[in-house]
Protein backbone atom coordinates (compact mmCIF):
# COMPACT_ATOMS: atom_id res chain seq x y z
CA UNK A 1 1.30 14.52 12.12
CA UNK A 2 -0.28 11.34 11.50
CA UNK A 3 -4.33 11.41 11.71
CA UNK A 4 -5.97 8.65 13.01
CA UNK A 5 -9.59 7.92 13.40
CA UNK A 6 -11.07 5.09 15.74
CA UNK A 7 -14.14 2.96 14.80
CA UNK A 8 -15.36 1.00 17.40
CA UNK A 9 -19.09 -0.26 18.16
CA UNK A 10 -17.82 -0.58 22.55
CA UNK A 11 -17.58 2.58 23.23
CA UNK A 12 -15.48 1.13 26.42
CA UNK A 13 -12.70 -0.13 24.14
CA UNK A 14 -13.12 3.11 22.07
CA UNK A 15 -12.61 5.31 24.65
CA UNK A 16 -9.40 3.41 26.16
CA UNK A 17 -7.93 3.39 22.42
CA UNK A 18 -8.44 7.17 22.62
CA UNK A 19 -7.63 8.33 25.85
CA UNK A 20 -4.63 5.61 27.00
CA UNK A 21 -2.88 5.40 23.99
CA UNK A 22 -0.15 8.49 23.98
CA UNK A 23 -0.59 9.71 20.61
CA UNK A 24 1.09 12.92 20.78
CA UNK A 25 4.47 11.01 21.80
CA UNK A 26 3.81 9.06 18.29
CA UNK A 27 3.47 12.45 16.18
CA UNK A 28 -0.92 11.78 15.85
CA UNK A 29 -3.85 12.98 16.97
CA UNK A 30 -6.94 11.14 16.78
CA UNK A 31 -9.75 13.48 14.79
CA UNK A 32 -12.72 11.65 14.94
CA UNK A 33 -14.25 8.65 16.35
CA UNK A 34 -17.73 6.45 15.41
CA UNK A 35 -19.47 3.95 16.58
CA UNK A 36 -20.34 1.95 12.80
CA UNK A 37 -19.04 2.04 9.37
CA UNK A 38 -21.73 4.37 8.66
CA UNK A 39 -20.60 7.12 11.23
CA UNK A 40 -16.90 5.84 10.26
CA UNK A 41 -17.89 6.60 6.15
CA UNK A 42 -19.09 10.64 7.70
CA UNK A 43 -15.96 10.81 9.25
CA UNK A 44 -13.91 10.40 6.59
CA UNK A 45 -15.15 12.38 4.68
CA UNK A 46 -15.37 15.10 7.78
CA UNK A 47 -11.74 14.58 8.67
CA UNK A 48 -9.46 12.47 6.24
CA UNK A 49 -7.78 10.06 8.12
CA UNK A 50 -4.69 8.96 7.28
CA UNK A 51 -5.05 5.61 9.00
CA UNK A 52 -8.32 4.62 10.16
CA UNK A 53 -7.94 1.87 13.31
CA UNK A 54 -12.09 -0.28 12.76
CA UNK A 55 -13.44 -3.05 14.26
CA UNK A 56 -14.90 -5.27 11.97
CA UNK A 57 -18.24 -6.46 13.42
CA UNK A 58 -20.09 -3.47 14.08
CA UNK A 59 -24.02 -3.22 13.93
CA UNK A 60 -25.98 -0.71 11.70
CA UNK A 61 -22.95 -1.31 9.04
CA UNK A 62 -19.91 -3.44 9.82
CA UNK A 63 -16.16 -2.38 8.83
CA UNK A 64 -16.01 -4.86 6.18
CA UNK A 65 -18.82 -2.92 4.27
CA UNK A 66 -17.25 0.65 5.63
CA UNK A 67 -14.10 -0.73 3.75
CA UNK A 68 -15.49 -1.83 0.69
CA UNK A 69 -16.75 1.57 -0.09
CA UNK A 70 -13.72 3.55 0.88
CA UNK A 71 -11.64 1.37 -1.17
CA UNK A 72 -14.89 1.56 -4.13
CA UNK A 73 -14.33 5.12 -3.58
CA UNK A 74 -10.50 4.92 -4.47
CA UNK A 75 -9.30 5.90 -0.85
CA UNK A 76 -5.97 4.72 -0.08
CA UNK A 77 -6.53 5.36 3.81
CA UNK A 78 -4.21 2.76 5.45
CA UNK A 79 -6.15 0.69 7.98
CA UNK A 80 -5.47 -1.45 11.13
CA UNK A 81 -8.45 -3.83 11.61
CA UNK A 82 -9.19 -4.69 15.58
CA UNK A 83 -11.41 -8.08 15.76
CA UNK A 84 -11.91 -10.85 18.57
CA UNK A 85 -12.42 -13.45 15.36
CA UNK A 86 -9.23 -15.67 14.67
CA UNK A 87 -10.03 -17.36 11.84
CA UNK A 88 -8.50 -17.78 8.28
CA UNK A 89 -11.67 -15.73 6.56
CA UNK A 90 -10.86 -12.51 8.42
CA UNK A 91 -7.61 -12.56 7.53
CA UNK A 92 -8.03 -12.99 4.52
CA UNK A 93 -10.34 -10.31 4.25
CA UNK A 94 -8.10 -8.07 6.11
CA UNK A 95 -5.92 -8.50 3.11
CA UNK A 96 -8.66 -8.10 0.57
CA UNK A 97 -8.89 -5.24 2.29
CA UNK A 98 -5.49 -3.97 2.06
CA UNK A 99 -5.20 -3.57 6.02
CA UNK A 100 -1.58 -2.93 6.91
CA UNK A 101 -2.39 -4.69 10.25
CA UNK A 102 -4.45 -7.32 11.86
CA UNK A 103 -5.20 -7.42 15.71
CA UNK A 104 -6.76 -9.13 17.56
CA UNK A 105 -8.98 -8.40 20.68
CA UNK A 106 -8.07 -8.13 23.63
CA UNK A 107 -4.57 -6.93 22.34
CA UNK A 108 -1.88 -6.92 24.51
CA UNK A 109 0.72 -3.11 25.52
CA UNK A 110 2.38 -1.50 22.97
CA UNK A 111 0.90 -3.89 20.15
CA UNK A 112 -1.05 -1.11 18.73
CA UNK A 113 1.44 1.48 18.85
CA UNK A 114 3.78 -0.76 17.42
CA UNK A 115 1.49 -1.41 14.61
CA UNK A 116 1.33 2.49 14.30
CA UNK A 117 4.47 2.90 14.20
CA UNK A 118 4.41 0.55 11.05
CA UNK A 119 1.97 2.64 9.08
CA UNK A 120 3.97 5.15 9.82
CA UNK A 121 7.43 4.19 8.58
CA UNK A 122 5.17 3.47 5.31
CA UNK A 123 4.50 6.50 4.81
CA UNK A 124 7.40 8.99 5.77
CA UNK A 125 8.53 8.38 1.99
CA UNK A 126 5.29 9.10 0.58
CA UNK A 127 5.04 12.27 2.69
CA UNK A 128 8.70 12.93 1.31
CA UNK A 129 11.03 12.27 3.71
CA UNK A 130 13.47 14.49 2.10
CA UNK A 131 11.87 18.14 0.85
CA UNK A 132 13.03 20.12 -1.79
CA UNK A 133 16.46 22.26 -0.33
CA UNK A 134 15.47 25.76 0.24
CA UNK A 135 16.37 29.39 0.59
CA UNK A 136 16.48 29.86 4.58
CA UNK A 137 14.01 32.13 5.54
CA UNK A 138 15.06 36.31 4.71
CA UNK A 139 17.72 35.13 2.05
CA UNK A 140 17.20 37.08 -1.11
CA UNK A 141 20.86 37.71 -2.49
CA UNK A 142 20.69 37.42 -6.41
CA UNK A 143 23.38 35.32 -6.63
CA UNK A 144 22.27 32.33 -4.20
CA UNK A 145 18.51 32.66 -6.34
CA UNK A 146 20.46 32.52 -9.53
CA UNK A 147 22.28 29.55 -8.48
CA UNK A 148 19.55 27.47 -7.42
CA UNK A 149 17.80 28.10 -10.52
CA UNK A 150 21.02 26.99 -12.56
CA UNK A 151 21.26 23.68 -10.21
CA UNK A 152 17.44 23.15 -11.41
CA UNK A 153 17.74 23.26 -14.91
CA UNK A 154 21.06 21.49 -14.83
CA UNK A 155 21.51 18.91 -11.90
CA UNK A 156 21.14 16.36 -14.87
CA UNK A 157 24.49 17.10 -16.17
CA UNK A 158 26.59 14.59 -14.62
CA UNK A 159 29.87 17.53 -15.39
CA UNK A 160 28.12 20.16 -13.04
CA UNK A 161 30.36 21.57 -10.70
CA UNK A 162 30.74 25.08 -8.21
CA UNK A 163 33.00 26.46 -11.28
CA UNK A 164 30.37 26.10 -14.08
CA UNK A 165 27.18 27.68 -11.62
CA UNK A 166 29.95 30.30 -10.71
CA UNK A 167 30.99 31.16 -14.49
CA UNK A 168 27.52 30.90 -15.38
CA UNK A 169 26.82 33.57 -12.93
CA UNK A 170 29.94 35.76 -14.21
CA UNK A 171 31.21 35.95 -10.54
CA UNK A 172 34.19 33.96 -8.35
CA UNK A 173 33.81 30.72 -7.33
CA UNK A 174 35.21 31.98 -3.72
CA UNK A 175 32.61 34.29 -3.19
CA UNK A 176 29.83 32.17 -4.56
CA UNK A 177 30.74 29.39 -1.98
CA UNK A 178 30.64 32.06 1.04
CA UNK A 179 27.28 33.65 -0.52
CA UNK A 180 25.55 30.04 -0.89
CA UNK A 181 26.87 29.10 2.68
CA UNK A 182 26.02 32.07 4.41
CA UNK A 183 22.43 32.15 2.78
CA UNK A 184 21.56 28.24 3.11
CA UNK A 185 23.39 27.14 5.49
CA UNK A 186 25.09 24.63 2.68
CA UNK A 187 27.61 24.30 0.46
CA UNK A 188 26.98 24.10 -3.53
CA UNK A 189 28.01 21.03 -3.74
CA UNK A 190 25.78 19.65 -0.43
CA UNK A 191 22.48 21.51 -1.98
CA UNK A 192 22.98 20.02 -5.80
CA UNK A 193 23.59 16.19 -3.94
CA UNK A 194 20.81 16.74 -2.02
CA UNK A 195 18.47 18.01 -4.75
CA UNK A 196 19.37 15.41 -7.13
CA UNK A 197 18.09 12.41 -4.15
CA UNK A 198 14.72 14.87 -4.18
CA UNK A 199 14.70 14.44 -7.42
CA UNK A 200 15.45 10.83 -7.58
CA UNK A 201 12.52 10.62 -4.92
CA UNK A 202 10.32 11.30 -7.41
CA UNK A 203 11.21 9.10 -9.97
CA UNK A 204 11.15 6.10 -8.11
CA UNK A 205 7.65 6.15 -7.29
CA UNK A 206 7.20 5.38 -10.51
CA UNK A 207 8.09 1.44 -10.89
CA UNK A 208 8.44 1.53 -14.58
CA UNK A 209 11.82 3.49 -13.82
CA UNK A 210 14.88 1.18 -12.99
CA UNK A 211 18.01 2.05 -10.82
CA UNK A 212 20.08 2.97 -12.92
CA UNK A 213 17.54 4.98 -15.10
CA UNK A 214 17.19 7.36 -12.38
CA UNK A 215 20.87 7.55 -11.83
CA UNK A 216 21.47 8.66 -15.28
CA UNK A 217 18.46 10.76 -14.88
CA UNK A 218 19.80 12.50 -12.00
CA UNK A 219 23.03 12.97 -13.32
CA UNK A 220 25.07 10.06 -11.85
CA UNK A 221 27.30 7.93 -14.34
CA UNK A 222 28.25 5.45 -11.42
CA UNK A 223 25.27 3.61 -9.89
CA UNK A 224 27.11 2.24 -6.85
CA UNK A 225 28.24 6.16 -5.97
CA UNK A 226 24.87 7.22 -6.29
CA UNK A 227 23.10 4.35 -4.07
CA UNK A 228 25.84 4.97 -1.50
CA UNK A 229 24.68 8.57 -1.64
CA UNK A 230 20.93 7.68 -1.87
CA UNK A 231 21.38 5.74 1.79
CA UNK A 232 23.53 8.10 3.18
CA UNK A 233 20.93 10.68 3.07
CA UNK A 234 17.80 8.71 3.26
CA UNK A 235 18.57 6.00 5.57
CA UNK A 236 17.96 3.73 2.44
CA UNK A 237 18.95 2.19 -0.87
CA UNK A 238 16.99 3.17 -3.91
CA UNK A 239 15.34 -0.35 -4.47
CA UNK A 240 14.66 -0.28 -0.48
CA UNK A 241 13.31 3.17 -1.01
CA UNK A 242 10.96 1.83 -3.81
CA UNK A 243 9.71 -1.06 -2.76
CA UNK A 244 8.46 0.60 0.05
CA UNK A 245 6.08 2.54 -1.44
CA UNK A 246 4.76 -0.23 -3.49
């Protein structure tokens, strides 16, 4: 769930963010609201915001100052800045500011949740839209545990197959399959696919790694079976994956 805090000087327009937007139906809930950057700074640090929704001219301290010292302070928070201003300058500072959004005031329906929305398809990938495969919950069977652990320490093998986790487990690859089924809910083959995107995941959000780097990394010889594979599961290539996050 997405947290969201509202800075806003009118506590009019403030209020209507807060109580007519329907957050809950957008998977947020707003945490904490202020009336300046300098009650916006407390909360922060009160509540950690994900996104953080500010006006910009705000007395006491405005959001252009608030935002300077988050981003001074290394937060990444990702902001949408509300202002009645169109001109160049704030735009440009909106950038400066690494603001995902810019409205302006008065905005019309749905062009704040639609800007919501936005942050948020940002960051389902850095929230890791695709966790690690697991055990369902009561499995304990040796076998299933023993398997994962081989798929682990061996998904980088491009060769890896149901017959060498089932020989390395001295047992058939018949009742492996059922075992692994019956406990996960998944086939061998479906968990070690699956682990090996979580894995490539994780590489790519580091932009020194190419494509085909993390293929080979995650055991795939053919790079065009392994982005086909990648968007299949993740509802995106590789390079659309990573330059997402970047």
């Amino acid at each position: 769930m997405l947290k969201v805090l509202i800075v806003e000087d009118e506590e009019l327009i403030r209020k209507g963010i807060v109580l007519t937007v329907d957050w809950a139906a957008m998977d947020c809930v707003v945490v904490g609201e202020a009336a300046n950057g300098a009650e916006g700074l407390e909360q922060v640090e009160k509540c950690d915001p994900d996104l953080i929704i500010t006006d910009l001219k705000m007395p006491q301290m405005d959001g252009i100052e608030m935002l300077e010292k988050l981003r001074q302070a290394g937060k990444n928070t990702y902001v949408i800045i509300l202002t009645a201003y169109d001109s160049f300058s704030y735009a440009q500072t909106a950038l400066r500011l690494e603001a995902v959004d810019y409205l302006l005031k008065p905005f019309h329906d749905g062009d704040l949740e639609r800007a919501v929305q936005r942050v948020q398809a940002k960051l389902a990938p850095k929230q890791g839209a695709l966790p690690e495969p697991e055990v369902k919950k009561g499995g304990n069977n040796r076998y299933v545990s023993e398997a994962i652990g081989y798929i682990k320490q061996h998904y980088q093998e491009p060769d890896i197959s149901v017959s060498s986790v089932a020989q390395s487990l001295n047992i058939s690859e018949g009742h492996l399959s059922h075992t692994f089924k019956k406990e996960t809910g998944s086939t061998i083959l479906s968990y070690l696919t699956r682990y090996r995107i979580h894995k490539a995941m994780e590489l790519l959000k580091d932009c020194r790694w190419k494509v085909y780097e993390v293929a080979e990394q995650v055991g795939y010889r053919d790079i065009g079976y392994f982005s086909n594979t990648f968007k299949k599961i993740t509802g995106k290539t590789p390079s659309e994956y990573q330059e997402s996050l970047f």
